[in-house]
Protein backbone atom coordinates (compact mmCIF):
# COMPACT_ATOMS: atom_id res chain seq x y z
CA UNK A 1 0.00 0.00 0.00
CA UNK A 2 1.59 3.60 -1.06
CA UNK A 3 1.90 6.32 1.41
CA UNK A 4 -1.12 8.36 -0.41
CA UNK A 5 -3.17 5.11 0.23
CA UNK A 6 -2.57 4.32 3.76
CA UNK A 7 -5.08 5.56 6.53
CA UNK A 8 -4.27 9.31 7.39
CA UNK A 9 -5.08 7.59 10.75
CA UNK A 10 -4.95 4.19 11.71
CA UNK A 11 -5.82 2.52 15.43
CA UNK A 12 -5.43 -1.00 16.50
CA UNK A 13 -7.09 -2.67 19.59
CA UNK A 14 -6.96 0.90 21.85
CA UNK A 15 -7.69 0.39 25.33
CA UNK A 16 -8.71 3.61 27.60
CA UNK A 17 -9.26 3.56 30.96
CA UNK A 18 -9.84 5.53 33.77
CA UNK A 19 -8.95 3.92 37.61
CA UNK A 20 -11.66 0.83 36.98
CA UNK A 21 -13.61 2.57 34.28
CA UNK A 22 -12.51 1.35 31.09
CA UNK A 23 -13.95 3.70 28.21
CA UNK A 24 -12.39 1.68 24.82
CA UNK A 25 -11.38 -2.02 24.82
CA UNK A 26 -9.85 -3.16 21.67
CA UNK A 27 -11.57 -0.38 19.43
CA UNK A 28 -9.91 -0.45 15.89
CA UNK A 29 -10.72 2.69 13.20
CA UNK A 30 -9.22 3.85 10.00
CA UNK A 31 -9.92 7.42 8.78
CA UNK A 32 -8.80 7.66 4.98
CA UNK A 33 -7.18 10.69 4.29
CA UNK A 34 -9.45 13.52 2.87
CA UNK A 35 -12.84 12.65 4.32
CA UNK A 36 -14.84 13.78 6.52
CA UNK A 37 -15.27 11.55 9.57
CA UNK A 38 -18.36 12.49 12.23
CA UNK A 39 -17.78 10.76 15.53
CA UNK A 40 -21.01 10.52 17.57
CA UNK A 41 -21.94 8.60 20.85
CA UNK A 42 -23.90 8.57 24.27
CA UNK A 43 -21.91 10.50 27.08
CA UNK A 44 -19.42 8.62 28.44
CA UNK A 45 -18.40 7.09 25.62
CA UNK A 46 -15.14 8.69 25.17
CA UNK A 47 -15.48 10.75 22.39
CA UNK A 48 -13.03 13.33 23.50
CA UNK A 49 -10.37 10.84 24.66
CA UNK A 50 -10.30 9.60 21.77
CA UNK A 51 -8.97 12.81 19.71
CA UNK A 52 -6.74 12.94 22.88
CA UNK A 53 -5.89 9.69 22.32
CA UNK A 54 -4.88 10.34 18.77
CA UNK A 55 -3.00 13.37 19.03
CA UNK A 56 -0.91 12.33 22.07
CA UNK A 57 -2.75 13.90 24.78
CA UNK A 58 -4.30 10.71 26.35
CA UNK A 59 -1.95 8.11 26.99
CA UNK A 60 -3.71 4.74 25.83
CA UNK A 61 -3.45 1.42 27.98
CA UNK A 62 -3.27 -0.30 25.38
CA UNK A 63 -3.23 -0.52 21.89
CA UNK A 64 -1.57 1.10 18.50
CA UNK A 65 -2.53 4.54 17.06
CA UNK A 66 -0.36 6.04 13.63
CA UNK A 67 -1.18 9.62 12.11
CA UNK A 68 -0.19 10.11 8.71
CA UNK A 69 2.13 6.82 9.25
CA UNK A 70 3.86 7.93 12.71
CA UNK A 71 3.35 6.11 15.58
CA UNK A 72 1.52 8.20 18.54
CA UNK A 73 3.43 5.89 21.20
CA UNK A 74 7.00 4.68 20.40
CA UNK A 75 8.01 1.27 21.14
CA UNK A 76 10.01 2.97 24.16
CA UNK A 77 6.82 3.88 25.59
CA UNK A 78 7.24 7.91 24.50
CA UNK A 79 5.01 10.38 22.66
CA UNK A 80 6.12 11.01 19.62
CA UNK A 81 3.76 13.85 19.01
CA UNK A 82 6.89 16.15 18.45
CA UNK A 83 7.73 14.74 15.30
CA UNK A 84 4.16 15.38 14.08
CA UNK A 85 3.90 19.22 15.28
CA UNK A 86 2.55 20.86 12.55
CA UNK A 87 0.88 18.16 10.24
CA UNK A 88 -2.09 17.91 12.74
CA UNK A 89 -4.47 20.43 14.10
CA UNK A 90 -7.21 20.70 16.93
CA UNK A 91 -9.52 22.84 17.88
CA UNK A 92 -11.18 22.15 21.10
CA UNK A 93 -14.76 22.14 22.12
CA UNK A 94 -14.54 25.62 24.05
CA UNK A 95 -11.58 26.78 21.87
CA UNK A 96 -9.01 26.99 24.68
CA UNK A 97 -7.80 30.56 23.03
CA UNK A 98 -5.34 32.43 25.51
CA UNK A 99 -7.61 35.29 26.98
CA UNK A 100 -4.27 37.33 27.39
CA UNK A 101 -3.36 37.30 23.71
CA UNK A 102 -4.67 38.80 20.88
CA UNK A 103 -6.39 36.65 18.00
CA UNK A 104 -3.56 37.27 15.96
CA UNK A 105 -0.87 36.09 18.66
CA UNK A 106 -2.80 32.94 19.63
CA UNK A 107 -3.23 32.20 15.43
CA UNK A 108 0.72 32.48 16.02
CA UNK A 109 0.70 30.20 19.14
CA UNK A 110 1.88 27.24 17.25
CA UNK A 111 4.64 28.83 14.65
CA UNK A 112 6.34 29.86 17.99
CA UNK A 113 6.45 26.17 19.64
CA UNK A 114 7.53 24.73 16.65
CA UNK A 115 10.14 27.80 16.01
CA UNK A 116 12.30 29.19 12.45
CA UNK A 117 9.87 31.64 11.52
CA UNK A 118 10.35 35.29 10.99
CA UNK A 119 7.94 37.99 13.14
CA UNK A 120 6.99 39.29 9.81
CA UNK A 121 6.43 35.67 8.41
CA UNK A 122 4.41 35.27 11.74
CA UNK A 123 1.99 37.97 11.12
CA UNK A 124 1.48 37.47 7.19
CA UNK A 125 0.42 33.98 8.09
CA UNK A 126 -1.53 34.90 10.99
CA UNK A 127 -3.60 37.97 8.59
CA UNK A 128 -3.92 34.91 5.73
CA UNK A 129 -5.23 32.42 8.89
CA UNK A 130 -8.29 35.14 10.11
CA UNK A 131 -9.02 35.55 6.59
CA UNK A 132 -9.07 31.92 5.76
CA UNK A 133 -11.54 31.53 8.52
CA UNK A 134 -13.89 34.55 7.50
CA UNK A 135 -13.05 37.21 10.04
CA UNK A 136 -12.64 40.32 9.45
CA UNK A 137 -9.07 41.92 9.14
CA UNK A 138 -9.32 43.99 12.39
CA UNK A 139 -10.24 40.63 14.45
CA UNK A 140 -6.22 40.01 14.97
CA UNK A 141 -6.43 42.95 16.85
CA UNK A 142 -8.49 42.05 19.16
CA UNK A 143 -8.89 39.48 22.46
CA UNK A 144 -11.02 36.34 22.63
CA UNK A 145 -13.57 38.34 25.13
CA UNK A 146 -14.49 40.41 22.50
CA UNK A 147 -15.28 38.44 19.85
CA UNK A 148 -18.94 36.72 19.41
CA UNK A 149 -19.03 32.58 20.54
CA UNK A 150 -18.86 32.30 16.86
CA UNK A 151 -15.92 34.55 15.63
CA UNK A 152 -14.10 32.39 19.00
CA UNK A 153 -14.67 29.30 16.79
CA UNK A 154 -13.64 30.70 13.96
CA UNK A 155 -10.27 32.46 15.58
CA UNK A 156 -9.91 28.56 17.14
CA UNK A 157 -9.96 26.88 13.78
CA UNK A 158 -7.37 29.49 12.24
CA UNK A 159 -5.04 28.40 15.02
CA UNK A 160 -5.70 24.78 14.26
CA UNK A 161 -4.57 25.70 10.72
CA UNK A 162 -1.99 27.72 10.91
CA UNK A 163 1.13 25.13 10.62
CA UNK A 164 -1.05 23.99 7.34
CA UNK A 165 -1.73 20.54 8.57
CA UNK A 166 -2.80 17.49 6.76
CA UNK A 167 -5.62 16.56 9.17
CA UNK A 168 -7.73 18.45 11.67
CA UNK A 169 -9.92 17.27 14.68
CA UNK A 170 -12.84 19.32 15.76
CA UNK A 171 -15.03 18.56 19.36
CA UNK A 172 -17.98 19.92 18.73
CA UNK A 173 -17.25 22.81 16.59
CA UNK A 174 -20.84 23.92 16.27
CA UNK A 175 -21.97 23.89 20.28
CA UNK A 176 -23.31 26.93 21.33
CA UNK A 177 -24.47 28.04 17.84
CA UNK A 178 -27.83 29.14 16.70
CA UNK A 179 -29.13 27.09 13.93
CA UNK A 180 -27.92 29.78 11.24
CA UNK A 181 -24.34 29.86 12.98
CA UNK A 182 -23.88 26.69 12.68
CA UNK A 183 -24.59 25.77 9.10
CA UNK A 184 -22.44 28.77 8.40
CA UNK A 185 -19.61 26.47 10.40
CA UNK A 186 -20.42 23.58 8.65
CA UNK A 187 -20.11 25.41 4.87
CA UNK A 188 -16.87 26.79 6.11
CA UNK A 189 -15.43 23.54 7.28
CA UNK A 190 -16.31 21.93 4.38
CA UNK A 191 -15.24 24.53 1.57
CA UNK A 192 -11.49 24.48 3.71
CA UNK A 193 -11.02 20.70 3.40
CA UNK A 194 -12.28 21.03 -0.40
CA UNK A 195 -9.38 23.50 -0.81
CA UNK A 196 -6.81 22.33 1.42
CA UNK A 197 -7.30 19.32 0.89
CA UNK A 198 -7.79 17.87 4.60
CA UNK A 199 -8.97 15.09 6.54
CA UNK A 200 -10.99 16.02 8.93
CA UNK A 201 -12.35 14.32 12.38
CA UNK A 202 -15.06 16.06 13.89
CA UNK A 203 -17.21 15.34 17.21
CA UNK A 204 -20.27 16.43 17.00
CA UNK A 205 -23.54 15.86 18.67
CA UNK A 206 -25.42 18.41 15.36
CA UNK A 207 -27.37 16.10 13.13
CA UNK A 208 -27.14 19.03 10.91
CA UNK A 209 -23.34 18.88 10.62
CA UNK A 210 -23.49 15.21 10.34
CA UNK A 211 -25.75 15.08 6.88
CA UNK A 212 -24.63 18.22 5.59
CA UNK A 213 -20.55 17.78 5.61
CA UNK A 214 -19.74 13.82 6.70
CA UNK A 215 -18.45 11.42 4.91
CA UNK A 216 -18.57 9.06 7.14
CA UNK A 217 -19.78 8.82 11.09
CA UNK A 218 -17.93 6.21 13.65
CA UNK A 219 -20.21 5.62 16.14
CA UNK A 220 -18.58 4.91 19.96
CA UNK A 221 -21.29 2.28 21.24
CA UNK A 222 -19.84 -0.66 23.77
CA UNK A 223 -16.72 0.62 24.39
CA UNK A 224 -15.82 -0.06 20.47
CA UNK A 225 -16.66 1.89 17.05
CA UNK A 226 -18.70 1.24 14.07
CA UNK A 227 -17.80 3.29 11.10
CA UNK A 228 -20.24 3.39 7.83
CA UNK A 229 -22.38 5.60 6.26
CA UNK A 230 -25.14 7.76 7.20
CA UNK A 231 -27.53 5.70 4.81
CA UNK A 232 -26.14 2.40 6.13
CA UNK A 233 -26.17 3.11 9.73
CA UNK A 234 -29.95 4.32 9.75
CA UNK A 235 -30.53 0.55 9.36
CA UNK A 236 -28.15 -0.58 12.16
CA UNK A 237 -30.46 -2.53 14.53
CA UNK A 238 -28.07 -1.10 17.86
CA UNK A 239 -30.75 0.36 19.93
CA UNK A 240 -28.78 3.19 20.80
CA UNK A 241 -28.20 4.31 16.95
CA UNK A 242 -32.02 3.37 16.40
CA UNK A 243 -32.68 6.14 18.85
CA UNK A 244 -29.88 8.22 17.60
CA UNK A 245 -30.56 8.21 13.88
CA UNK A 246 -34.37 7.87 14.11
CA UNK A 247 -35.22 10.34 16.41
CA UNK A 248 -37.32 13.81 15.88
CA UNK A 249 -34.08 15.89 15.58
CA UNK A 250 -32.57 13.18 12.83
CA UNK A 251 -36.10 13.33 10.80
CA UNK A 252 -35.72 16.99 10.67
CA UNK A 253 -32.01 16.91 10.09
CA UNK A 254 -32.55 14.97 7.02
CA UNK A 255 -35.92 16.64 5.59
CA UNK A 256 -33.53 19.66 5.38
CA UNK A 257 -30.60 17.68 4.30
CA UNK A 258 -33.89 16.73 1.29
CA UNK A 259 -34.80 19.90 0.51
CA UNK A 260 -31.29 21.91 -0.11
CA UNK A 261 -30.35 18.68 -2.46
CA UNK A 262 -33.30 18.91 -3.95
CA UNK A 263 -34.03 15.14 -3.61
CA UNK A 264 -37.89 14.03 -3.24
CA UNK A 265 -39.04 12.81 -0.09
């Protein structure tokens, strides 16, 4: 298999665990690079740990995890997320911006850790980043308290993107959205991995997000993962994706999903 075909992410038999609690036990996932994967499942499932997990923030019990062909966990026991700074992103559920740095400087964040670029490199990027994202020029300017929850996301994602990785992770990019905000989100995410080219992992709990931009969805159900298709897993017979994907919110997820396509009922 050649390096363009191999997983952009690839896990084998991942065990999590908390004290007694254990969270995954042998889950295995692939994520081909340039799609869209949704993870969804009940709380407690571990949908955060595992984008922890995978970018070396969560140290696994057990089991093998490779980004873009790197191991996450050496064979000596280390992290190896070092060697990986920069071809990965992640933008975290309530953005984690530094409230004592400007948009611009926090876009910037991540060229200084890694180190070798210019100050004036620094801020062309970071101007290119907020535009990327859709705020407005003076934005860099200004602090995370005043910006809208929505211009926060968007200053979050343009630090997830400023070392121009290969793949992203968002947790639940669209929380704390109105309905408008959020497919706004959504178009945005999906018209940057269109033209960056990225693979993207996204939690989510939006139906909305899930039909409009997903490739794929995993779903975390008994401490393991199924991974298909929205139109295959609507006919999974797990009770908890029966409830998940047949629900009110999921009928009027896809009616809309039906009517911007086009598509009869």
């Amino acid at each position: 298999m050649s390096d363009t075909e191999a997983p952009a992410i690839r896990i084998r038999g991942l065990v999590n665990r908390f004290g007694d609690q254990v969270v995954h036990d042998g889950l295995d996932l692939d994520v081909r690079r340039g799609e869209v994967l949704g993870v969804v499942g009940g709380s407690g499932t571990g949908k955060s740990v595992l984008l922890r997990a995978i970018i070396g923030l969560q140290r696994p019990a057990a089991g093998e995890i490779e980004l873009l062909g790197e191991p996450i966990v050496t064979g000596e026991g280390e992290l190896a997320t070092r060697k990986l700074q920069g071809r990965f992103g992640m933008m975290f559920q309530d953005g984690a911006l530094f409230s004592s740095l400007t948009v611009a400087q926090n876009v910037q964040a991540p060229m200084r850790e890694v180190g070798g670029i210019s100050p004036v490199l620094m801020d062309e990027l970071a101007r290119l980043k907020i535009q990327m994202v859709g705020l407005p020029a003076d934005a860099g300017a200004k602090y995370p308290s005043q910006l809208s929850g929505g211009m926060r996301k968007r200053a979050s994602l343009a630090r997830a993107l400023a070392l121009d990785p290969a793949v992203v992770f968002l947790d639940e990019p669209t929380a704390g959205l109105d309905p408008i905000g959020a497919a706004n989100f959504d178009r945005l995410v999906s018209d940057l991995q269109r033209s960056l080219r990225l693979t993207v992992v996204m939690v989510t709990h939006d139906l909305d997000s899930l039909v409009a931009i997903c490739d794929r969805i995993a779903v975390l159900v008994d401490q393991k993962i199924l991974v298909d298709t929205m139109e295959a897993l609507v006919t999974n017979p797990h009770p908890w994706i029966q409830d998940y994907f047949h629900g009110p919110r999921a009928r009027a997820a896809f009616e809309t999903a039906r009517h911007a396509s086009g598509r009869p009922a």
